[in-house]
PDB file of N, CA and C in Angstrom:
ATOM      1  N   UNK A   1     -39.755 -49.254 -21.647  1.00  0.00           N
ATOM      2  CA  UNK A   1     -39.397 -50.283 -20.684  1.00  0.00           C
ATOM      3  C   UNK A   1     -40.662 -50.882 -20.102  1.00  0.00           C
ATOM      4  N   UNK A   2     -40.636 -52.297 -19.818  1.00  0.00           N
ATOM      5  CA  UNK A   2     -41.833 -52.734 -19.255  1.00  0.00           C
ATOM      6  C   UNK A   2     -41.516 -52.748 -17.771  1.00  0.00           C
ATOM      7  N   UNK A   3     -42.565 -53.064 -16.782  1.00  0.00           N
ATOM      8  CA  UNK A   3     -42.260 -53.416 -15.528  1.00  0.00           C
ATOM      9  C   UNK A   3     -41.386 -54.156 -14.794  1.00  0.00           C
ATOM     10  N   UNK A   4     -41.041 -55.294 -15.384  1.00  0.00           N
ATOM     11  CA  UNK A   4     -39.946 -55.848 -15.168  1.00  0.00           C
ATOM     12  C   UNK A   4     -38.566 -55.519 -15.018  1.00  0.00           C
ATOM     13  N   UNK A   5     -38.045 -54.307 -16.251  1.00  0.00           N
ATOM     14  CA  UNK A   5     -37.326 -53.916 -16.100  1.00  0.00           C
ATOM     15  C   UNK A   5     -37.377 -52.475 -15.474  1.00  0.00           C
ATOM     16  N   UNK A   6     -38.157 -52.132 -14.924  1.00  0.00           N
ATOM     17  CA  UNK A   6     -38.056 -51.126 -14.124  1.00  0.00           C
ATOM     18  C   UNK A   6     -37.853 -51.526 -12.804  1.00  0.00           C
ATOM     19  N   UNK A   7     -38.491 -52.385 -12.601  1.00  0.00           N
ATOM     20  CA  UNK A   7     -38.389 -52.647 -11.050  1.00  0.00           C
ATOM     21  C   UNK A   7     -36.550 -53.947 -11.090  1.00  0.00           C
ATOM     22  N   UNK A   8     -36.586 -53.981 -12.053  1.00  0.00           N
ATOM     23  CA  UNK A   8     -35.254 -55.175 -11.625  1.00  0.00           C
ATOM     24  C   UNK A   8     -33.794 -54.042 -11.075  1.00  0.00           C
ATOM     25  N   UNK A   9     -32.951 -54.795 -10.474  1.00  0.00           N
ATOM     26  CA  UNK A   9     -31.913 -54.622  -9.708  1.00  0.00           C
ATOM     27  C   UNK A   9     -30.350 -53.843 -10.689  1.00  0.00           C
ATOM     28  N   UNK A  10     -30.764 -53.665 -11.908  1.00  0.00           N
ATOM     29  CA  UNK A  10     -30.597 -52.957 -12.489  1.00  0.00           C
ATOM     30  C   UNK A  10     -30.571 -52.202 -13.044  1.00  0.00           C
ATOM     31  N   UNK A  11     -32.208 -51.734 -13.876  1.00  0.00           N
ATOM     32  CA  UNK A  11     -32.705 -50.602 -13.563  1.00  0.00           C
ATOM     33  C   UNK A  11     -32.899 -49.674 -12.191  1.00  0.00           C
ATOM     34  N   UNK A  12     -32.548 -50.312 -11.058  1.00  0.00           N
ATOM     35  CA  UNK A  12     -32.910 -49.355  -9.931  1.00  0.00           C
ATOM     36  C   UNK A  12     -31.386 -48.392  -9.336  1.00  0.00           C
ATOM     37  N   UNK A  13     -30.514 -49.287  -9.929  1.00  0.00           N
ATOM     38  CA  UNK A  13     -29.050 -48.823 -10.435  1.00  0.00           C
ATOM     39  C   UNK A  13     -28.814 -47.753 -10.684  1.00  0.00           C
ATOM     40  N   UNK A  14     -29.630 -48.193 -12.007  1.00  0.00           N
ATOM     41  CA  UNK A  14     -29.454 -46.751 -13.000  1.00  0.00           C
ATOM     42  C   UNK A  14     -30.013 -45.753 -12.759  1.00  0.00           C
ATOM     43  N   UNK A  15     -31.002 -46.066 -12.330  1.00  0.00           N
ATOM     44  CA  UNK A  15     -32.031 -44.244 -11.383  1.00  0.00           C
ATOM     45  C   UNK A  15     -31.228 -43.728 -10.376  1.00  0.00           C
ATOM     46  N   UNK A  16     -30.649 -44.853  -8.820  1.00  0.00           N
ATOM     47  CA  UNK A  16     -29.902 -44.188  -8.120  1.00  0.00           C
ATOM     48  C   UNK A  16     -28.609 -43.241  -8.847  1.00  0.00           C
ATOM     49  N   UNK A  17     -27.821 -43.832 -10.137  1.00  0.00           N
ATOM     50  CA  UNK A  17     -26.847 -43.177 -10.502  1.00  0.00           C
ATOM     51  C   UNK A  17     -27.366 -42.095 -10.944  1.00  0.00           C
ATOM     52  N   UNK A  18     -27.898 -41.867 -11.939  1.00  0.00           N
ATOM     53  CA  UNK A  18     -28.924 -40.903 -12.357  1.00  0.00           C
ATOM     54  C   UNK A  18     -29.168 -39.680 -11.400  1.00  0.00           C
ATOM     55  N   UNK A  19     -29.845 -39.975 -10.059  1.00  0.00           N
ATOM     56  CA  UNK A  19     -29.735 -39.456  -9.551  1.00  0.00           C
ATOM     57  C   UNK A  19     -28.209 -38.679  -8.679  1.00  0.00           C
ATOM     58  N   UNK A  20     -27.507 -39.570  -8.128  1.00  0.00           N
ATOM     59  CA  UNK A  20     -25.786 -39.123  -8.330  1.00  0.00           C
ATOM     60  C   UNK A  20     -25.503 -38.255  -9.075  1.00  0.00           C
ATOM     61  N   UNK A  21     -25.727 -38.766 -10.285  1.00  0.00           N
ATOM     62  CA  UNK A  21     -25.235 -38.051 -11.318  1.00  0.00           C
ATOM     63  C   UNK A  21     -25.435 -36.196 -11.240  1.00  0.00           C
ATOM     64  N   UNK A  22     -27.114 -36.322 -11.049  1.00  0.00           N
ATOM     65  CA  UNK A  22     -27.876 -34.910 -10.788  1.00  0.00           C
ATOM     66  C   UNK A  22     -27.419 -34.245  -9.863  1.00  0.00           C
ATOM     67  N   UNK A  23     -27.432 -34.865  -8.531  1.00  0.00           N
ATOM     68  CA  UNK A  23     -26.437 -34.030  -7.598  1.00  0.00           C
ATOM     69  C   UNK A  23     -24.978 -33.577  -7.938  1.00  0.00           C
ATOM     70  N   UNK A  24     -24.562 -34.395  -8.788  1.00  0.00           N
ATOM     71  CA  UNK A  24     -22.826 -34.392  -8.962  1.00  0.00           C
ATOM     72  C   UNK A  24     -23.010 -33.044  -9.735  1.00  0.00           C
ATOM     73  N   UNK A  25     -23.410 -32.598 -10.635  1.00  0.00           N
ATOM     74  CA  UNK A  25     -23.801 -32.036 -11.759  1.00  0.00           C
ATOM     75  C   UNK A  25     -23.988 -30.274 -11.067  1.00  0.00           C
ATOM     76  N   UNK A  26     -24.974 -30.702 -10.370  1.00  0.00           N
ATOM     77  CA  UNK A  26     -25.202 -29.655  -9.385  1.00  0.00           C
ATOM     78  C   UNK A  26     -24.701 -28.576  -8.398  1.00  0.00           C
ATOM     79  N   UNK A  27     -23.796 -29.840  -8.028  1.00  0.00           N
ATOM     80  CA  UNK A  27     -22.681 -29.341  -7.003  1.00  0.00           C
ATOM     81  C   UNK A  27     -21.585 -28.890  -7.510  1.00  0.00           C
ATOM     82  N   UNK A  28     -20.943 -29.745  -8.754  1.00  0.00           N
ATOM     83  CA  UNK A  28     -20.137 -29.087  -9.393  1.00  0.00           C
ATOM     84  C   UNK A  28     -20.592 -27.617 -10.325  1.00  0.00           C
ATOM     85  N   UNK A  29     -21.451 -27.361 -10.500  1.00  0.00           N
ATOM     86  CA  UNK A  29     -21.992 -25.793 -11.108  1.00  0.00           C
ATOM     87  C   UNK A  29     -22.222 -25.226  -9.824  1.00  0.00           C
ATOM     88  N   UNK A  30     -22.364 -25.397  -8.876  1.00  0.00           N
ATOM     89  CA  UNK A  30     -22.412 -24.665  -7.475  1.00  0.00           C
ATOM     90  C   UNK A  30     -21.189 -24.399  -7.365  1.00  0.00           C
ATOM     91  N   UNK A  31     -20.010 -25.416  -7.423  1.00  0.00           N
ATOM     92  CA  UNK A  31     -18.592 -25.234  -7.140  1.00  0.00           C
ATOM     93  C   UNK A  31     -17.765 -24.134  -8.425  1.00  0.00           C
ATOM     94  N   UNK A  32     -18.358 -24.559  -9.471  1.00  0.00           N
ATOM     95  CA  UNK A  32     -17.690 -23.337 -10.409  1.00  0.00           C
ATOM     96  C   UNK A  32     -17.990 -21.969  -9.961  1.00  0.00           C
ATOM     97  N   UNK A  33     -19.336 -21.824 -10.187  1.00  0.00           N
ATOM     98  CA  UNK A  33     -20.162 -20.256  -9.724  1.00  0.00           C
ATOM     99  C   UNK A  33     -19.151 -19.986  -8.160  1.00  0.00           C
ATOM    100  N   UNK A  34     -19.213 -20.692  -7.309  1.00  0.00           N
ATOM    101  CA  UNK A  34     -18.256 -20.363  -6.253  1.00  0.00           C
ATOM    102  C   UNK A  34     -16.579 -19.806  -6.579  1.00  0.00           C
ATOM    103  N   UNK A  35     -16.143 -20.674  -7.769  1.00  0.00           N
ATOM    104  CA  UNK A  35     -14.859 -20.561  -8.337  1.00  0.00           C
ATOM    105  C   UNK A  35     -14.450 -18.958  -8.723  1.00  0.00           C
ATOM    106  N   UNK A  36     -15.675 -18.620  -9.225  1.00  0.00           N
ATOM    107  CA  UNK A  36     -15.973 -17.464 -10.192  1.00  0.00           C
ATOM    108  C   UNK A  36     -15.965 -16.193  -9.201  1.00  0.00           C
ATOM    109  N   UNK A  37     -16.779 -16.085  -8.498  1.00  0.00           N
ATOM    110  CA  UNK A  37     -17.031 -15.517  -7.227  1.00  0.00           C
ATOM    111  C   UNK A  37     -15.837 -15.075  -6.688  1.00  0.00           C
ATOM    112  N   UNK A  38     -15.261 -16.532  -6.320  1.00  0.00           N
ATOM    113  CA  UNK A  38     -13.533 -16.066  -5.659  1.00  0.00           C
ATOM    114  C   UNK A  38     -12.736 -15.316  -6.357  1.00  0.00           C
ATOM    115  N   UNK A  39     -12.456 -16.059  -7.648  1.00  0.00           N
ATOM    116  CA  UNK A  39     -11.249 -14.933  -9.124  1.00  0.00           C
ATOM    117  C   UNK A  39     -11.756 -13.765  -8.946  1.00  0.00           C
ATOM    118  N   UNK A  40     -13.009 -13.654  -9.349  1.00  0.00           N
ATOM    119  CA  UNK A  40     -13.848 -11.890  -9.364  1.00  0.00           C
ATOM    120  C   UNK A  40     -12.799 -11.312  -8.115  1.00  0.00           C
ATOM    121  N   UNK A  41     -13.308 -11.768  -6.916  1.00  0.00           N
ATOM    122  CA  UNK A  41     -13.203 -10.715  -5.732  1.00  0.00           C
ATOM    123  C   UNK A  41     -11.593 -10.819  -5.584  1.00  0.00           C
ATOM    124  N   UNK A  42     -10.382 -12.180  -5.837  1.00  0.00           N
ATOM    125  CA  UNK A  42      -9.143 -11.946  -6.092  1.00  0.00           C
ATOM    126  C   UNK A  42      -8.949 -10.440  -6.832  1.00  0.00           C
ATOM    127  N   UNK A  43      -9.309 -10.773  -8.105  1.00  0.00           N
ATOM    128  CA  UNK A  43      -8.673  -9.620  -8.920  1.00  0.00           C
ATOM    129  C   UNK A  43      -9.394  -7.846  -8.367  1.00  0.00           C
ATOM    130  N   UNK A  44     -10.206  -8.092  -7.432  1.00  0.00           N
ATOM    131  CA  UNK A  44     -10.460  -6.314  -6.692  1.00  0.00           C
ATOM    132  C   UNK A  44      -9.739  -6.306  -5.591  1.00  0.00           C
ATOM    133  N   UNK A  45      -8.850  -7.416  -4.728  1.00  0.00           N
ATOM    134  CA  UNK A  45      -8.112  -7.469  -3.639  1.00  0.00           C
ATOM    135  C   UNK A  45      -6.569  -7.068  -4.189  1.00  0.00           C
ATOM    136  N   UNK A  46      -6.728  -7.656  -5.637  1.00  0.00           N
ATOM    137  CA  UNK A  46      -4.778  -7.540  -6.211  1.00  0.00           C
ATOM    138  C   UNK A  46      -5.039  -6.087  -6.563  1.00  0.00           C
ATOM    139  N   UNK A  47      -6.266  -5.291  -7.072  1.00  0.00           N
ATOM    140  CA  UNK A  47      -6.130  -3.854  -7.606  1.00  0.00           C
ATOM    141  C   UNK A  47      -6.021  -3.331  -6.457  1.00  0.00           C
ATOM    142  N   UNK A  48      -6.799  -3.541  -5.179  1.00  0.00           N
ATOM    143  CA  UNK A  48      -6.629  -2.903  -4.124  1.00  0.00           C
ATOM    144  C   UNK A  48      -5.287  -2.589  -3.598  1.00  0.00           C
ATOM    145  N   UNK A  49      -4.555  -4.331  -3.563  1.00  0.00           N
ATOM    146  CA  UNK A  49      -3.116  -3.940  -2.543  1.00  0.00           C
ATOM    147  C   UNK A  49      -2.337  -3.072  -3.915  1.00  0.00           C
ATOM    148  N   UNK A  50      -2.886  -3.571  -4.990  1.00  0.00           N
ATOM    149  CA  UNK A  50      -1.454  -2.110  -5.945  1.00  0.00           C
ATOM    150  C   UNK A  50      -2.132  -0.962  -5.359  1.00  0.00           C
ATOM    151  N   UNK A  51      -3.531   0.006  -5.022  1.00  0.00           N
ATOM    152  CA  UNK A  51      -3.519   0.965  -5.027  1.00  0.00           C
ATOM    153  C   UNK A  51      -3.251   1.559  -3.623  1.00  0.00           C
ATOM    154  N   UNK A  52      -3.295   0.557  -2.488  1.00  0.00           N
ATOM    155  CA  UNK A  52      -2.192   0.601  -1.182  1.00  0.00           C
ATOM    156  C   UNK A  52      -0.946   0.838  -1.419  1.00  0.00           C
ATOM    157  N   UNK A  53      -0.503   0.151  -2.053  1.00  0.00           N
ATOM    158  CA  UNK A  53       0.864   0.430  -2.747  1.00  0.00           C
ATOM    159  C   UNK A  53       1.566   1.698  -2.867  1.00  0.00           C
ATOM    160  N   UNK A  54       1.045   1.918  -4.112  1.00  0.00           N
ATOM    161  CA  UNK A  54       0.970   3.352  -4.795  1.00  0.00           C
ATOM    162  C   UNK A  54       0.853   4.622  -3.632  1.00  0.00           C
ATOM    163  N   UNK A  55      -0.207   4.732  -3.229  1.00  0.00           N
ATOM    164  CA  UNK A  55      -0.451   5.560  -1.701  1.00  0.00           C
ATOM    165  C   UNK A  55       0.896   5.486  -1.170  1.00  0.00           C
ATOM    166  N   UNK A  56       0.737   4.298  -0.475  1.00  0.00           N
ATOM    167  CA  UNK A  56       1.985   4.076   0.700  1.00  0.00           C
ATOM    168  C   UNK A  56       3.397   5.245  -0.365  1.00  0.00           C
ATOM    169  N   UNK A  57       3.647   4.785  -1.495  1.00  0.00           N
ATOM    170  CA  UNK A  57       4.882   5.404  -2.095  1.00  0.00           C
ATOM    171  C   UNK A  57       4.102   6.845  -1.848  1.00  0.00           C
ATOM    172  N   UNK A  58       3.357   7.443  -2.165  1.00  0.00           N
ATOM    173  CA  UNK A  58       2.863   8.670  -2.305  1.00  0.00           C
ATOM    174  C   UNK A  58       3.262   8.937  -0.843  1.00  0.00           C
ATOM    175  N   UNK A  59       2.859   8.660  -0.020  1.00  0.00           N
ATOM    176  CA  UNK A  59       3.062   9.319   1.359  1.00  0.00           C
ATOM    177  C   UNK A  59       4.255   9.411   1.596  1.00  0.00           C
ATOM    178  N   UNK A  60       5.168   7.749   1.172  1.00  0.00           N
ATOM    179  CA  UNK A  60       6.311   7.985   1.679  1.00  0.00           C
ATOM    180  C   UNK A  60       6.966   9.098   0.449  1.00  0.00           C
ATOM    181  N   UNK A  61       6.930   9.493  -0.529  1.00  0.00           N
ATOM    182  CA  UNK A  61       7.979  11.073  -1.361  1.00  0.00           C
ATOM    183  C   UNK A  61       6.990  11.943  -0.244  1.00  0.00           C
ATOM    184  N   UNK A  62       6.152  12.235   0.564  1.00  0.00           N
ATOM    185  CA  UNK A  62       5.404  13.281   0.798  1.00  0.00           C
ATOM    186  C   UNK A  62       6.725  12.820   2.353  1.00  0.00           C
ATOM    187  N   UNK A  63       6.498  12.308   2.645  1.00  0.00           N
ATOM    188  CA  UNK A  63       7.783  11.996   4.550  1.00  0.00           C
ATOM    189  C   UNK A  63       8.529  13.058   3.884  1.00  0.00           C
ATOM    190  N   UNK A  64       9.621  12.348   3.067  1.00  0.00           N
ATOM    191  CA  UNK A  64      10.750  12.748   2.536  1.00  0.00           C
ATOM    192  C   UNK A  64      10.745  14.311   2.167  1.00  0.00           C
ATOM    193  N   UNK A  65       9.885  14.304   1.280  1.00  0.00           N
ATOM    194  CA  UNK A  65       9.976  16.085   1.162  1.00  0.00           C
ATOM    195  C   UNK A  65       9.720  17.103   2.729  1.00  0.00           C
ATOM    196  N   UNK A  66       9.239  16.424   3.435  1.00  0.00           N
ATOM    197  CA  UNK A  66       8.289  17.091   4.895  1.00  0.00           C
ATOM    198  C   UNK A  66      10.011  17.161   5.776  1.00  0.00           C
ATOM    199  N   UNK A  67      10.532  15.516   5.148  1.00  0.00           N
ATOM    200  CA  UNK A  67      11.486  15.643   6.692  1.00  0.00           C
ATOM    201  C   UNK A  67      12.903  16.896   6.235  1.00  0.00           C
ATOM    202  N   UNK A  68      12.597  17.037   4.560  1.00  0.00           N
ATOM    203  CA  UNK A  68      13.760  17.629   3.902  1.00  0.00           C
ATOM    204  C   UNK A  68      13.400  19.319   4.460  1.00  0.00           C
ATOM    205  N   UNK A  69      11.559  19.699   4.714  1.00  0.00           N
ATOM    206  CA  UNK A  69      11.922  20.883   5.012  1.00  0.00           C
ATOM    207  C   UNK A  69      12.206  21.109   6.553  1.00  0.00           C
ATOM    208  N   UNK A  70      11.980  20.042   7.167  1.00  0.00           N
ATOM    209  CA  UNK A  70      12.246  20.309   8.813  1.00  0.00           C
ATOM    210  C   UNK A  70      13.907  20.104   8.444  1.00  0.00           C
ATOM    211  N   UNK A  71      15.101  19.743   8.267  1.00  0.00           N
ATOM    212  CA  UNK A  71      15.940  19.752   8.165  1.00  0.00           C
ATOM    213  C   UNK A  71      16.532  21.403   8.320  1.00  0.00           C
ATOM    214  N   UNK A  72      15.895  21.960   7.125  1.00  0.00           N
ATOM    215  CA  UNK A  72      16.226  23.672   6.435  1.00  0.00           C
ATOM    216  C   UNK A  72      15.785  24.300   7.586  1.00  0.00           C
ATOM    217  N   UNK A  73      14.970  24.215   8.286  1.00  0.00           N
ATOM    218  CA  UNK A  73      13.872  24.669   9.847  1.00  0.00           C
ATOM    219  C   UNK A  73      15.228  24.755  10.589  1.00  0.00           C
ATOM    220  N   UNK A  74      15.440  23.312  10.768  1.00  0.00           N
ATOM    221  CA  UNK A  74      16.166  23.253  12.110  1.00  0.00           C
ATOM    222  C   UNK A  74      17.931  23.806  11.923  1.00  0.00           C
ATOM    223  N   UNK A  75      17.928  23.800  10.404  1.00  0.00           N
ATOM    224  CA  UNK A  75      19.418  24.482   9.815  1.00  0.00           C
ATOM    225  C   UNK A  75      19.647  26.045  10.390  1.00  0.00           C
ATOM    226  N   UNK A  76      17.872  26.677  10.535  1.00  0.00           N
ATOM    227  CA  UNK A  76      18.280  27.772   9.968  1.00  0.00           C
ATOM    228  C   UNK A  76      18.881  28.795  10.965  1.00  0.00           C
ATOM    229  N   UNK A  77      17.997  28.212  12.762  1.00  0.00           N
ATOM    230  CA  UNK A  77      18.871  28.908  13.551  1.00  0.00           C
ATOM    231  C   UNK A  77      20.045  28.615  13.724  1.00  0.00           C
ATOM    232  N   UNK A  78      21.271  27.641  13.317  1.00  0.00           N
ATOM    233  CA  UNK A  78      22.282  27.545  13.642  1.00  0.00           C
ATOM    234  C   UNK A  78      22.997  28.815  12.199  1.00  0.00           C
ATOM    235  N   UNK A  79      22.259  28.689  11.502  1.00  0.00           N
ATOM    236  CA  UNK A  79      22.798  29.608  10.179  1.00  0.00           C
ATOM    237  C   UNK A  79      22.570  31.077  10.753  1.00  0.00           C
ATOM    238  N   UNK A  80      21.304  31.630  11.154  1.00  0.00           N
ATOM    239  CA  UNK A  80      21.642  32.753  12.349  1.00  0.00           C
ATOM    240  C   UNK A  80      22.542  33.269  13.090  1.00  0.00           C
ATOM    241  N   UNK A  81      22.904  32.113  14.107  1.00  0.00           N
ATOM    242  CA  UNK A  81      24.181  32.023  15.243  1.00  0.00           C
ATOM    243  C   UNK A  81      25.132  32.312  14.241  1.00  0.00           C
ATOM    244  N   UNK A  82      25.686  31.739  13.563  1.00  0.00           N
ATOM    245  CA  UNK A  82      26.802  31.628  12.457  1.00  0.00           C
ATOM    246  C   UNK A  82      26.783  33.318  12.385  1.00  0.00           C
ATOM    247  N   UNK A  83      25.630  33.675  11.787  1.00  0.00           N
ATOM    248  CA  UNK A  83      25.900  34.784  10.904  1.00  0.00           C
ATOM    249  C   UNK A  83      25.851  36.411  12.292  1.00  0.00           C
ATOM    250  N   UNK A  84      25.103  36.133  13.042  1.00  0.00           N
ATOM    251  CA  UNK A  84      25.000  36.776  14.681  1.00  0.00           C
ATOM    252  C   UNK A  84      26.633  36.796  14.696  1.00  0.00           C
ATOM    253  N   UNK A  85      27.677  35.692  15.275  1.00  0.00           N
ATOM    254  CA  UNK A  85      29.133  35.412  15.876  1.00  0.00           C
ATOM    255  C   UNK A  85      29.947  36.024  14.434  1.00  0.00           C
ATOM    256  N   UNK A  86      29.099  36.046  13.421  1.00  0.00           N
ATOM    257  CA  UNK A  86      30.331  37.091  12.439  1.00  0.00           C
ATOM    258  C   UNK A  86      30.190  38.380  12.536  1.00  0.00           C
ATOM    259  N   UNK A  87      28.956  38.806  12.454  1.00  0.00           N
ATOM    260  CA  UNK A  87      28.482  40.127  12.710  1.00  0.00           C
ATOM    261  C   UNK A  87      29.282  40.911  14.072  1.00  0.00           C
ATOM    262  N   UNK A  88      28.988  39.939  15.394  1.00  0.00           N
ATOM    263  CA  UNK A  88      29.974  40.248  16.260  1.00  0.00           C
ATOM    264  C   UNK A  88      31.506  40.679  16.243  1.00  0.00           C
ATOM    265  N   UNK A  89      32.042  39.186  15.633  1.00  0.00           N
ATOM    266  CA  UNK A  89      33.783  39.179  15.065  1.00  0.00           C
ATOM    267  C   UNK A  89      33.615  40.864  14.337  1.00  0.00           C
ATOM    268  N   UNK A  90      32.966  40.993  13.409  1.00  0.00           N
ATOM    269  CA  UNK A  90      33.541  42.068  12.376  1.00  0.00           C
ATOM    270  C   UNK A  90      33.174  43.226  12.834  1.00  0.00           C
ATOM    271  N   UNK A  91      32.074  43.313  13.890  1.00  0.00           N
ATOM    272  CA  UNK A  91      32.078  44.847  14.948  1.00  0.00           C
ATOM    273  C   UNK A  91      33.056  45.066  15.696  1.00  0.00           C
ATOM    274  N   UNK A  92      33.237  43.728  16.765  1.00  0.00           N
ATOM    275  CA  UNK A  92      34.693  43.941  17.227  1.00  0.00           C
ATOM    276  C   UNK A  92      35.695  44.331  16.972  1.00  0.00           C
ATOM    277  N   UNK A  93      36.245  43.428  15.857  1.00  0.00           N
ATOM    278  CA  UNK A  93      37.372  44.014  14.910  1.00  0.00           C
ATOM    279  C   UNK A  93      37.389  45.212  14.598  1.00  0.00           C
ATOM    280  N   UNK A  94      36.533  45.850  13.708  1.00  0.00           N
ATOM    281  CA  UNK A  94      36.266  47.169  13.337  1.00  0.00           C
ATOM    282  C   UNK A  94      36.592  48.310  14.805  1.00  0.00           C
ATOM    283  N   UNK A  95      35.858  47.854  15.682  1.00  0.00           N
ATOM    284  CA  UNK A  95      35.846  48.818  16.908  1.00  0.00           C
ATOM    285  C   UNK A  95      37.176  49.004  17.243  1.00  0.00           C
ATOM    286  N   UNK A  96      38.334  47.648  17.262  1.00  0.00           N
ATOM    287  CA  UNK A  96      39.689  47.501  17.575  1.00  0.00           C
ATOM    288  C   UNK A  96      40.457  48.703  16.737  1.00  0.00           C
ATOM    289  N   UNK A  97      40.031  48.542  15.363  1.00  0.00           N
ATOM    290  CA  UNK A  97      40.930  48.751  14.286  1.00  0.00           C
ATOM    291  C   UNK A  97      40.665  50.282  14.491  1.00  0.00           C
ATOM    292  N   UNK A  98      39.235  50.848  14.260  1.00  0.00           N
ATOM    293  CA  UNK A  98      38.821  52.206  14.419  1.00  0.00           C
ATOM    294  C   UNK A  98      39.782  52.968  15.901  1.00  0.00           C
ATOM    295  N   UNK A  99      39.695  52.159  17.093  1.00  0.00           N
ATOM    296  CA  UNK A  99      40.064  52.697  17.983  1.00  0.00           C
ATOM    297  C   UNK A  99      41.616  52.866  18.207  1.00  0.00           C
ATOM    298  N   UNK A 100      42.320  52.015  17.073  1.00  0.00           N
ATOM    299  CA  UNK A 100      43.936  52.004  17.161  1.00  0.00           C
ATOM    300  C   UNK A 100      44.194  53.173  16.227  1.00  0.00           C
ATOM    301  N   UNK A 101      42.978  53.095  15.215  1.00  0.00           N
ATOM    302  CA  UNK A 101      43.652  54.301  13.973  1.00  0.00           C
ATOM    303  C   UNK A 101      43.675  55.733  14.644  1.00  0.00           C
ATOM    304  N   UNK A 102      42.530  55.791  15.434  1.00  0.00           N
ATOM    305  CA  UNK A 102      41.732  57.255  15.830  1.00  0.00           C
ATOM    306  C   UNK A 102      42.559  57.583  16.547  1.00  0.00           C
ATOM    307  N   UNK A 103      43.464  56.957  17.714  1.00  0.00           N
ATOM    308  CA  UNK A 103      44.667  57.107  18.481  1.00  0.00           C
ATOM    309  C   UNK A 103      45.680  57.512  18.448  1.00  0.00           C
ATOM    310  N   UNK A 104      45.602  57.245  17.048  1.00  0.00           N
ATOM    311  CA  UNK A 104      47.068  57.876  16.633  1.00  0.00           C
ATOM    312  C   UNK A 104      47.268  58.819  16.559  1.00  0.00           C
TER     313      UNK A 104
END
């Protein structure tokens, strides 16, 4: 190019675009690498909440089995009483029965 056309109103065009261009270029590979960045750290946030997940179920069969043995806990003194008020009934009885036979 000679001087003329460097300095004319069209060549000076084409450098500003040029330049545009370079920034555009730029920013958009700044904006991908950013793109990239985000997916990456998405896909360790989606493994994360599955392995929250997973846990959470783990704890909750671990409730369930915990609340199944406090259940048997709290069964067992009434299964006592139960078996205490028969023990009673069948001394009584016995004592009745012994003391009507022996009488005779």
């Amino acid at each position: 190019m000679d001087d003329k056309c460097e300095n004319c109103i069209p060549a000076t065009l084409c450098k500003g675009l040029r330049l545009d261009l370079n920034k555009l270029e730029n920013t958009v590979t700044a904006i991908i690498d950013r793109i990239g960045k985000v997916e990456t750290k998405q896909e360790v946030n989606e493994e994360q909440t599955k392995m929250v997940f997973t846990i959470l179920s783990e704890i909750k069969g671990s409730i369930d089995k915990i609340a199944d043995k406090i259940d048997t806990i709290e069964k067992k003194p009434a299964t006592r009483w139960e078996q205490l008020i028969t023990t009673v009934i069948t001394v009584a009885i016995s004592a009745i029965a012994t003391y009507i036979i022996t009488k005779k």
